[in-house]
N, C-alpha and C. Protein backbone atom coordinates (compact mmCIF):
# COMPACT_ATOMS: atom_id res chain seq x y z
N UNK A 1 89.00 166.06 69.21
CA UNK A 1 89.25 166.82 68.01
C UNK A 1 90.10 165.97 67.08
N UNK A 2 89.76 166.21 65.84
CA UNK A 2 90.78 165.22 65.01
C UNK A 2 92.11 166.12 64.74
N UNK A 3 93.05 165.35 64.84
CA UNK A 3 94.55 165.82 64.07
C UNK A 3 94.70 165.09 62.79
N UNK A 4 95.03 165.83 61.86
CA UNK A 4 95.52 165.25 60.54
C UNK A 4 96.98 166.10 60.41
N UNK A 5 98.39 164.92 60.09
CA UNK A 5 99.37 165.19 60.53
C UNK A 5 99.79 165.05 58.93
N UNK A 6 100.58 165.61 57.77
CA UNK A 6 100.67 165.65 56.56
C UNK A 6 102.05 165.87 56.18
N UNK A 7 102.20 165.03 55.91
CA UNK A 7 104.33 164.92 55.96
C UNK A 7 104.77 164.72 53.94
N UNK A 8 105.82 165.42 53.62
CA UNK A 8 105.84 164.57 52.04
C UNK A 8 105.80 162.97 51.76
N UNK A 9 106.11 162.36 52.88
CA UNK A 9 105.65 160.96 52.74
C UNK A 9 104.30 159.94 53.25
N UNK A 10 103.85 160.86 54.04
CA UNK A 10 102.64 160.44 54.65
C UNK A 10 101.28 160.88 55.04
N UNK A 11 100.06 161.22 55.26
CA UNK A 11 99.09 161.65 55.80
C UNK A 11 98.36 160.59 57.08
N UNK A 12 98.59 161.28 58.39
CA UNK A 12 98.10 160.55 59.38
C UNK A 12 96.72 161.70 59.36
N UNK A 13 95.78 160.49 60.32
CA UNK A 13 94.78 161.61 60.93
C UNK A 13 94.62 160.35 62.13
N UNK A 14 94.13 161.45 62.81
CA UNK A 14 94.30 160.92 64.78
C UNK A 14 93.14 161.54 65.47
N UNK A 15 92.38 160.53 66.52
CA UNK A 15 91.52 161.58 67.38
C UNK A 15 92.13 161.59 68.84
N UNK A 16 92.17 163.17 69.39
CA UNK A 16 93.06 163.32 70.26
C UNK A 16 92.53 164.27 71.05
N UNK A 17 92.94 164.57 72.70
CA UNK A 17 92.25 164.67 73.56
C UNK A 17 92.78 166.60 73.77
N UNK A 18 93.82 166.61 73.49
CA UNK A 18 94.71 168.05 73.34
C UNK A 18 96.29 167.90 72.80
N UNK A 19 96.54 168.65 72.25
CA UNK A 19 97.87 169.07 71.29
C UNK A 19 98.78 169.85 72.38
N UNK A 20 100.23 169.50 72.68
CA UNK A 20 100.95 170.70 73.15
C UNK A 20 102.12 171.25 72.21
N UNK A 21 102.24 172.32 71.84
CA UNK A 21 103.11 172.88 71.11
C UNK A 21 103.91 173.57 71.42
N UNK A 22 105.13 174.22 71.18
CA UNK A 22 106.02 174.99 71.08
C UNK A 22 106.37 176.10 69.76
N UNK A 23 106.17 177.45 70.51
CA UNK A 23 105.99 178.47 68.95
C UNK A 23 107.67 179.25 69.45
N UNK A 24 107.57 180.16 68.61
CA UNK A 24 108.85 181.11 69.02
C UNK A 24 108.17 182.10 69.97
N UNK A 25 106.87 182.41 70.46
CA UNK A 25 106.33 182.96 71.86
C UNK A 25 106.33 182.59 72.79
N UNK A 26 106.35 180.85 72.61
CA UNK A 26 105.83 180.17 74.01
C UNK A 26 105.42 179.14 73.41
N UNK A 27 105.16 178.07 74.70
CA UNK A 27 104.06 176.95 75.36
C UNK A 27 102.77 177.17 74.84
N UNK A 28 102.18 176.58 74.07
CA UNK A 28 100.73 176.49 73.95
C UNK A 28 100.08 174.85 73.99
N UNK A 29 99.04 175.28 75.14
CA UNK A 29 97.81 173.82 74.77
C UNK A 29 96.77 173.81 73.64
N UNK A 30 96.55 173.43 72.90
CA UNK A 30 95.04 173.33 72.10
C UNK A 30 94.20 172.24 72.55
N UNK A 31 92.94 172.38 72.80
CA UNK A 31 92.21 171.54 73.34
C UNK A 31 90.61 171.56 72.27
N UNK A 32 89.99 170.72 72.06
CA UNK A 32 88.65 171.14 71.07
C UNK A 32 88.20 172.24 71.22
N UNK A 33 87.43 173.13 70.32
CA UNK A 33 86.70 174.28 70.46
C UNK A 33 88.15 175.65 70.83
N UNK A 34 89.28 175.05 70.33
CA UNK A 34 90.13 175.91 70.23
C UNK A 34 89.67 177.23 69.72
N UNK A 35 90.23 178.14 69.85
CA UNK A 35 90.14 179.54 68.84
C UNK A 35 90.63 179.20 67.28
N UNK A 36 89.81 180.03 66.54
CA UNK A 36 91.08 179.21 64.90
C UNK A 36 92.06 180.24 65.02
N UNK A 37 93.52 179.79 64.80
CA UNK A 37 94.41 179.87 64.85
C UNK A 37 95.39 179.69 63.81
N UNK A 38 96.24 180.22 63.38
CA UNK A 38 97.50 179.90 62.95
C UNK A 38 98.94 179.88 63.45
N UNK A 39 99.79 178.66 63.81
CA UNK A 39 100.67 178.53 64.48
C UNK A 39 101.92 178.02 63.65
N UNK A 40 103.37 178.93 63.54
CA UNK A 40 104.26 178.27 63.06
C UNK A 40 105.74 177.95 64.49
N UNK A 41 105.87 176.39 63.80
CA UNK A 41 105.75 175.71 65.16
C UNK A 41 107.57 175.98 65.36
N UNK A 42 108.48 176.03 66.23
CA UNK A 42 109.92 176.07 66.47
C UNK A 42 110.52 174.90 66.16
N UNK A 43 111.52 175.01 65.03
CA UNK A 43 112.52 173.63 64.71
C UNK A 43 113.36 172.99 66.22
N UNK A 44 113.16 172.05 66.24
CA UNK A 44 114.10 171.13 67.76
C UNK A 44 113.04 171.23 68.43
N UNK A 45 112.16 172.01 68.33
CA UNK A 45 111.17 171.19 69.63
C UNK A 45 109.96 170.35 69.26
N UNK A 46 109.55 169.95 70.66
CA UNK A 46 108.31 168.76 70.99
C UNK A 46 107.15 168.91 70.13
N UNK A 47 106.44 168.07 69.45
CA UNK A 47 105.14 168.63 69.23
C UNK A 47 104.57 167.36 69.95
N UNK A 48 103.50 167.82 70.71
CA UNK A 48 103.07 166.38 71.69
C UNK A 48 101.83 166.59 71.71
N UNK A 49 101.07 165.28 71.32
CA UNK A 49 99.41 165.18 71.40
C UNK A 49 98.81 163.77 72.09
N UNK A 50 97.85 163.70 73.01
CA UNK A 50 97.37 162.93 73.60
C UNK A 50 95.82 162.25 72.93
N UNK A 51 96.09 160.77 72.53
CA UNK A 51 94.88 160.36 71.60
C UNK A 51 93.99 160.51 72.97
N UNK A 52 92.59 159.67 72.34
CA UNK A 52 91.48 159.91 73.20
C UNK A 52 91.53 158.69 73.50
N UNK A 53 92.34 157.76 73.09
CA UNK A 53 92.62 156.23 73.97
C UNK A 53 93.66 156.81 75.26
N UNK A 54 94.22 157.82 75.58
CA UNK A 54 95.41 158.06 76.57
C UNK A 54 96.77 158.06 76.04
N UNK A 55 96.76 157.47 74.97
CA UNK A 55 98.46 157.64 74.61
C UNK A 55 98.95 158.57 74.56
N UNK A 56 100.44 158.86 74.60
CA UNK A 56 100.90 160.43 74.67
C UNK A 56 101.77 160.22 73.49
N UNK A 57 101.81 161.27 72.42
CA UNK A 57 102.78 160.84 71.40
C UNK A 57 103.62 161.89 70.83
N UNK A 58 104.74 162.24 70.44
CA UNK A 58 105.62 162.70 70.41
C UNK A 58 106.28 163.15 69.00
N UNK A 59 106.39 164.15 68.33
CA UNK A 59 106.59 164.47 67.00
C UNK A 59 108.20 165.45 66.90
N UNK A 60 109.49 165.21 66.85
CA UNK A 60 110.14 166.02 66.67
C UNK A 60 110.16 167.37 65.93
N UNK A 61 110.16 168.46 66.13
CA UNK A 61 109.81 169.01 64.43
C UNK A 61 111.80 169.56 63.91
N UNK A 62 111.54 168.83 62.71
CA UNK A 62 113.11 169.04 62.34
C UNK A 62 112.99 170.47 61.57
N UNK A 63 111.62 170.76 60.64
CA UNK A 63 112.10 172.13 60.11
C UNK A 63 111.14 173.03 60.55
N UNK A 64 111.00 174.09 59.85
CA UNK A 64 109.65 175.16 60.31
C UNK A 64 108.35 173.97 59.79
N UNK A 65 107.69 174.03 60.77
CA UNK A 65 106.24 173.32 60.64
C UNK A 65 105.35 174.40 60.71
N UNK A 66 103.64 174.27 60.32
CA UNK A 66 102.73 175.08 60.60
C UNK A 66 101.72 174.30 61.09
N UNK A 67 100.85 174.44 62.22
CA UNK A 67 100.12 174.03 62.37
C UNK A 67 98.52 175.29 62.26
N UNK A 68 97.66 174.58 61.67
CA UNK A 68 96.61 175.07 61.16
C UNK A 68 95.04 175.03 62.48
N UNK A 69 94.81 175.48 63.54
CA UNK A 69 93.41 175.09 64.22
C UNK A 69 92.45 175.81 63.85
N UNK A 70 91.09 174.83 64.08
CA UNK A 70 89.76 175.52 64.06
C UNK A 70 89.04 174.61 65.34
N UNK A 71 88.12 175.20 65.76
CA UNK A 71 87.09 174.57 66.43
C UNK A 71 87.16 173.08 66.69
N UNK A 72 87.51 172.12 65.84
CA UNK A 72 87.32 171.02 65.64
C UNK A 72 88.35 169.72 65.02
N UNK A 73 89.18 170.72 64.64
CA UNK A 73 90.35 170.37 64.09
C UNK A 73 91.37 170.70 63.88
N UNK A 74 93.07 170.25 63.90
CA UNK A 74 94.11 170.79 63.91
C UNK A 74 95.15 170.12 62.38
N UNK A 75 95.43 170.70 61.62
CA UNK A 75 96.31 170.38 60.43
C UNK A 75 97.57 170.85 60.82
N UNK A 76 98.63 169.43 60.63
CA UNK A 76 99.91 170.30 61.16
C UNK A 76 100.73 169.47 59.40
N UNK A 77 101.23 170.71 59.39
CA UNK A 77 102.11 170.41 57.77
C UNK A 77 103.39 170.58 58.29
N UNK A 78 104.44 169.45 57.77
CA UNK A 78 105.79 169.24 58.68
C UNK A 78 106.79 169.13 57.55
């Protein structure tokens, strides 16, 4: 699934194998063919996604983030 990661200074996009997040409910995985979703993500925690090369990579979130899924893709605005 692609991630496109959209910061005021930057726009990444990434292909990645599953997303793990942290909401104010809980632990969530997203994996392709997710449900569409809307997720606003908890300040101080992990946002962690695994490319489809294996890397594991690591996103602090310093303020309220949202992350956006569909089927095929995940938009996280930070």
């Amino acid at each position: 699934m692609k991630l496109t990661i959209i910061s005021s200074k930057k726009k990444e996009e990434h292909l990645v194998a599953w997303i793990e997040i942290n909401t104010i409910e809980g632990n969530c995985i997203i994996q392709p063919d997710h449900a569409p979703t809307t997720y606003i993500l908890s300040v101080a925690q992990e946002f962690l996604y695994c490319l489809k090369i294996g890397k594991h990579e690591t996103i602090t979130i310093e303020k309220t983030a949202i992350l956006d899924v569909n089927r095929k893709e995940a938009i996280l605005i930070l």
